[in-house]
Protein backbone atom coordinates (compact mmCIF):
# COMPACT_ATOMS: atom_id res chain seq x y z
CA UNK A 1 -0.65 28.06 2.19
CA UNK A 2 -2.37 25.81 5.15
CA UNK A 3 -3.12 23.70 3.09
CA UNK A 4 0.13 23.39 1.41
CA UNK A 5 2.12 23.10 4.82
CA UNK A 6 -0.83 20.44 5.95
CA UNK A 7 -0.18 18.10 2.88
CA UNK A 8 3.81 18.17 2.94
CA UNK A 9 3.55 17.61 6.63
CA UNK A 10 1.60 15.02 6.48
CA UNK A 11 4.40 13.31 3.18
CA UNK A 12 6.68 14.12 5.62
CA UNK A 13 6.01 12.17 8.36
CA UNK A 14 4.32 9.39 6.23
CA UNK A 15 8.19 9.45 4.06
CA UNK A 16 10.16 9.09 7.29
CA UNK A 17 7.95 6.05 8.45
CA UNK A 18 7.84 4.26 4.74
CA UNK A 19 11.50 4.96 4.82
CA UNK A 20 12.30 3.02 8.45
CA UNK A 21 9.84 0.10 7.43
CA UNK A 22 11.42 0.18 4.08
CA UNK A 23 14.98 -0.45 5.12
CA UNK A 24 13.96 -2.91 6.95
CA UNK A 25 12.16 -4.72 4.49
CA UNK A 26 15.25 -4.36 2.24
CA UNK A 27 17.19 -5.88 4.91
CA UNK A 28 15.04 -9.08 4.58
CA UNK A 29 14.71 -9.12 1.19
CA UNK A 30 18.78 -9.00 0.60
CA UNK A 31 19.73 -11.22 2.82
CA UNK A 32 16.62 -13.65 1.59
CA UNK A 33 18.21 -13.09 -1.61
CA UNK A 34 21.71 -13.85 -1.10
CA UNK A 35 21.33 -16.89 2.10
CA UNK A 36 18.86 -18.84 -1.17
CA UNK A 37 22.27 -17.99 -3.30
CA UNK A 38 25.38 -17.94 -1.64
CA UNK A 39 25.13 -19.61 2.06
CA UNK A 40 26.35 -23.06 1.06
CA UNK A 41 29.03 -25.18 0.92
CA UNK A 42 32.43 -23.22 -1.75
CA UNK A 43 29.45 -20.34 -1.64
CA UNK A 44 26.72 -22.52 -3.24
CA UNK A 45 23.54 -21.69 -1.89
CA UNK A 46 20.27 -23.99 -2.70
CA UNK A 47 19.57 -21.60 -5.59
CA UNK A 48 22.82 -20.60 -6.38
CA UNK A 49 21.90 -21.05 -10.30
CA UNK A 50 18.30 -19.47 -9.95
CA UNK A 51 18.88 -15.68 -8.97
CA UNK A 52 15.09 -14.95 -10.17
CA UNK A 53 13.47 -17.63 -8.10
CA UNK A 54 15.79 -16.26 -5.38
CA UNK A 55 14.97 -12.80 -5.60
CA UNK A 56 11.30 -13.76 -6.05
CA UNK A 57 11.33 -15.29 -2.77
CA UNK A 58 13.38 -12.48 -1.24
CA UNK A 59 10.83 -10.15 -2.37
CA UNK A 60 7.49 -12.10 -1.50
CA UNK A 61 8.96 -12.58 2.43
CA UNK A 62 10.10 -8.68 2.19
CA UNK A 63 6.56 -8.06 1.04
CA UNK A 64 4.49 -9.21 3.60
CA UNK A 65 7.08 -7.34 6.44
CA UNK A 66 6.33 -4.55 4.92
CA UNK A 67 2.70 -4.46 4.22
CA UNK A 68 3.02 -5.50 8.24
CA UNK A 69 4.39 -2.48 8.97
CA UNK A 70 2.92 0.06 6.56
CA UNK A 71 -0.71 -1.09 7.86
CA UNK A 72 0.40 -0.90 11.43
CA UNK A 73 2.42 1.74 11.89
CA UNK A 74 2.68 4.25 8.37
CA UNK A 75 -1.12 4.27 8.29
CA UNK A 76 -2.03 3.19 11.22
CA UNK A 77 -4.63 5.81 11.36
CA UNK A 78 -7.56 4.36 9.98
CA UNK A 79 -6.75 0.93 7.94
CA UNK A 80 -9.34 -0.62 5.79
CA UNK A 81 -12.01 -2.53 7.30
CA UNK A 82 -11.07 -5.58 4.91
CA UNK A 83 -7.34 -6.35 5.32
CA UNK A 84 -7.35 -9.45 2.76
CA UNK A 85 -8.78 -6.50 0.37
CA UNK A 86 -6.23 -4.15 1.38
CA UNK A 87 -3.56 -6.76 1.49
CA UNK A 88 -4.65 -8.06 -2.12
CA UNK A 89 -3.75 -3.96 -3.80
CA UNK A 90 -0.82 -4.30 -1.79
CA UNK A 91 0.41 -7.66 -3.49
CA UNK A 92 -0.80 -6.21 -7.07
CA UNK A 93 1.46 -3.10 -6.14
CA UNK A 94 4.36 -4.83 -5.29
CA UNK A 95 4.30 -7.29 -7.81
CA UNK A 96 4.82 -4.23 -10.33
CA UNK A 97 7.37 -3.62 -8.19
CA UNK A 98 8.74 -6.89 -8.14
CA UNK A 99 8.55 -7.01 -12.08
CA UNK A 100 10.70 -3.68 -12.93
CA UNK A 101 13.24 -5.85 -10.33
CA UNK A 102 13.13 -8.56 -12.01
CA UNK A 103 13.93 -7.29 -15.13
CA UNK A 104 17.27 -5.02 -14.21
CA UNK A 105 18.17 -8.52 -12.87
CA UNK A 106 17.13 -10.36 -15.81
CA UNK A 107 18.93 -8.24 -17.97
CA UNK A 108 22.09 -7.76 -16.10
CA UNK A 109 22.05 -11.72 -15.79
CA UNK A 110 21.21 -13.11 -19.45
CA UNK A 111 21.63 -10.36 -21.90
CA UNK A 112 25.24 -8.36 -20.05
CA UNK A 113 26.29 -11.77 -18.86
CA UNK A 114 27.28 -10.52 -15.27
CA UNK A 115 26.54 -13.75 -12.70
CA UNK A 116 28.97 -12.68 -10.01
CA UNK A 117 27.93 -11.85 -6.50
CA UNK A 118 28.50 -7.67 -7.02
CA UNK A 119 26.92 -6.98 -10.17
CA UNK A 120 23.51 -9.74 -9.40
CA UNK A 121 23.35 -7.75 -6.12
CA UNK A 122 23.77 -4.54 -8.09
CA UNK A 123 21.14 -5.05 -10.63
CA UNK A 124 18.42 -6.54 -8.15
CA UNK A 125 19.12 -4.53 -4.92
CA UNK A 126 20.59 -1.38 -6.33
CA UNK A 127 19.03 -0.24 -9.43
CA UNK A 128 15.83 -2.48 -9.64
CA UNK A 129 15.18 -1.94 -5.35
CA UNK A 130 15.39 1.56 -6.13
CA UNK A 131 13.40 1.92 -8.99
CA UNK A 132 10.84 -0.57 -7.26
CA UNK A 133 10.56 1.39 -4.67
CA UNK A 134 9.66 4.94 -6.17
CA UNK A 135 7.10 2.79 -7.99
CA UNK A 136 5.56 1.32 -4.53
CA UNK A 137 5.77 5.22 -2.96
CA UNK A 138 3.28 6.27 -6.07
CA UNK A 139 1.07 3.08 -6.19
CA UNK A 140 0.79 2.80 -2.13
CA UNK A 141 -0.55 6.60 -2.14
CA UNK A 142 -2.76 6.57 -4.85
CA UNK A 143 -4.22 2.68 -5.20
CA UNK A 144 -3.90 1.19 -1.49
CA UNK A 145 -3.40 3.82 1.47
CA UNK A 146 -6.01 6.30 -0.03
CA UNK A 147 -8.57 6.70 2.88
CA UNK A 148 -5.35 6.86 5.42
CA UNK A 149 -4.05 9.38 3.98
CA UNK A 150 -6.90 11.59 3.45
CA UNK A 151 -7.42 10.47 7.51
CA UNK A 152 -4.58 12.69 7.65
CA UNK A 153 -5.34 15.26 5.50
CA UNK A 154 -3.78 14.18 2.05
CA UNK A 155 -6.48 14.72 -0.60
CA UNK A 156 -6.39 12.13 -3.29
CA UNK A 157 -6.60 12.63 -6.66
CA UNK A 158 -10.02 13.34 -8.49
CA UNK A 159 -9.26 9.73 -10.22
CA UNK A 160 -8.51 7.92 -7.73
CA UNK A 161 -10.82 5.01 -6.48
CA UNK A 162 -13.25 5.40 -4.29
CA UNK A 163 -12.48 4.22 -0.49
CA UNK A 164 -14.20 1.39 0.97
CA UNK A 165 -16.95 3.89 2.22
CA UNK A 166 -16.90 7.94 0.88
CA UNK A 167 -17.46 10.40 3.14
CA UNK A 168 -20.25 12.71 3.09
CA UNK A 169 -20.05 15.74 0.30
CA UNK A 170 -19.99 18.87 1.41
CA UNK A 171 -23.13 19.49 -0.39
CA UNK A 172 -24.66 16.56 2.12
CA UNK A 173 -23.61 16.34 5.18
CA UNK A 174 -25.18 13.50 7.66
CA UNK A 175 -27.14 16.21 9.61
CA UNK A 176 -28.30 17.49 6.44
CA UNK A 177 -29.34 14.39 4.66
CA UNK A 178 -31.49 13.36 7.86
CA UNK A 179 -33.20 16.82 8.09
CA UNK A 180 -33.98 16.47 4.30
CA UNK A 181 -35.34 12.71 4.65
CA UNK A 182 -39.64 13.09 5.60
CA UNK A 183 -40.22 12.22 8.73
CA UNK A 184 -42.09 8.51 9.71
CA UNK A 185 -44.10 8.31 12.76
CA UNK A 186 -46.43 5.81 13.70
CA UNK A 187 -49.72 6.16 13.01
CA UNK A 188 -51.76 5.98 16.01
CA UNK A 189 -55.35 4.61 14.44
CA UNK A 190 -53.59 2.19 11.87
CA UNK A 191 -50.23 1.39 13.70
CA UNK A 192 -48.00 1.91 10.35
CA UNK A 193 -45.71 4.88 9.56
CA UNK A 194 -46.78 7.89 7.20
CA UNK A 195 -44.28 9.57 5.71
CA UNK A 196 -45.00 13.65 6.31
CA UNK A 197 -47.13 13.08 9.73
CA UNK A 198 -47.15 15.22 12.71
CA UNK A 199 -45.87 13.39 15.67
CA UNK A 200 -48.70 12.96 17.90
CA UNK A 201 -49.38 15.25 20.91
């Protein structure tokens, strides 16, 4: 039961933080989306014809404002060591994302034939942000935020990659492994280490 209470406090707080960075994210990556299509002269934007180069842009700038604030602030705790790795399974991630998107949009735009400014936003920022987004939730926990989480006290799955660098098993902990490990000291005739001697009196 601890460890039940530990785990959904720990989603808990990590839901409430991916939520706030989130919105905000979506906030960038709508109204990326719809200044590219709409904020023009007779609401013509510079992509007014191109909603999937818009919303590909929308999404790349929302991307990177929220891998900001998920590696600052969500799991701030303990980030990788290597942010361009970390950064690179966050790209990979979202760009799953980005394709279910893509296709709602694609789909509401070439094959329903529904181009107006409702049913585009509808499609890409509705149904596609939404089922984007349980995607990222799944693929952030399990691929990108691992070692966070487990910072925490999430556990991740027995499949999951490793982290940058495991922790000890139980089996082996530090202490352990350098009691088990001979001891070297120098010896005193010959100046070179022995593995087994006595330290000298």
């Amino acid at each position: 039961m601890r460890r039940l209470r530990a785990t959904y406090e720990v989603l808990a707080r990590e839901a409430a933080k991916f939520g706030i960075v989130g919105g905000v994210a979506f906030v960038v990556n709508t109204g990326t989306f719809n200044l590219l299509r709409f904020a023009g002269p007779g609401s013509v934007g510079v992509l007014h014809g191109k909603p999937l180069t818009a919303n590909v842009i929308g999404v790349v700038v929302s991307t990177v404002v929220a891998w900001l604030g998920n590696r600052f602030w969500t799991f701030r705790h303990r980030r990788r060591a290597s942010a361009p790795r970390e950064l690179l399974l966050f790209a990979v991630m979202n760009a799953a994302g980005l394709a279910i998107s893509l296709a709602c949009l694609g789909f509401t735009y070439y094959v329903l034939d529904l181009r107006g400014a409702v049913a585009t936003n509808i499609s890409a920022n509705v149904v596609g942000l939404v089922l984007g987004t349980l995607f990222r939730w799944w693929a952030y926990r399990r691929f990108v935020f691992t070692t966070e989480l487990a910072e925490e006290g999430w556990v991740a799955p027995a499949d999951a990659p490793a982290a940058d660098a495991p922790p000890a098993t139980a089996a082996e902990t530090p202490a352990d492994a350098a009691a088990s490990r001979p001891a070297q000291v120098d010896d005193v005739r010959g100046g070179q280490a022995r593995p087994g001697s006595p330290a000298p009196r």
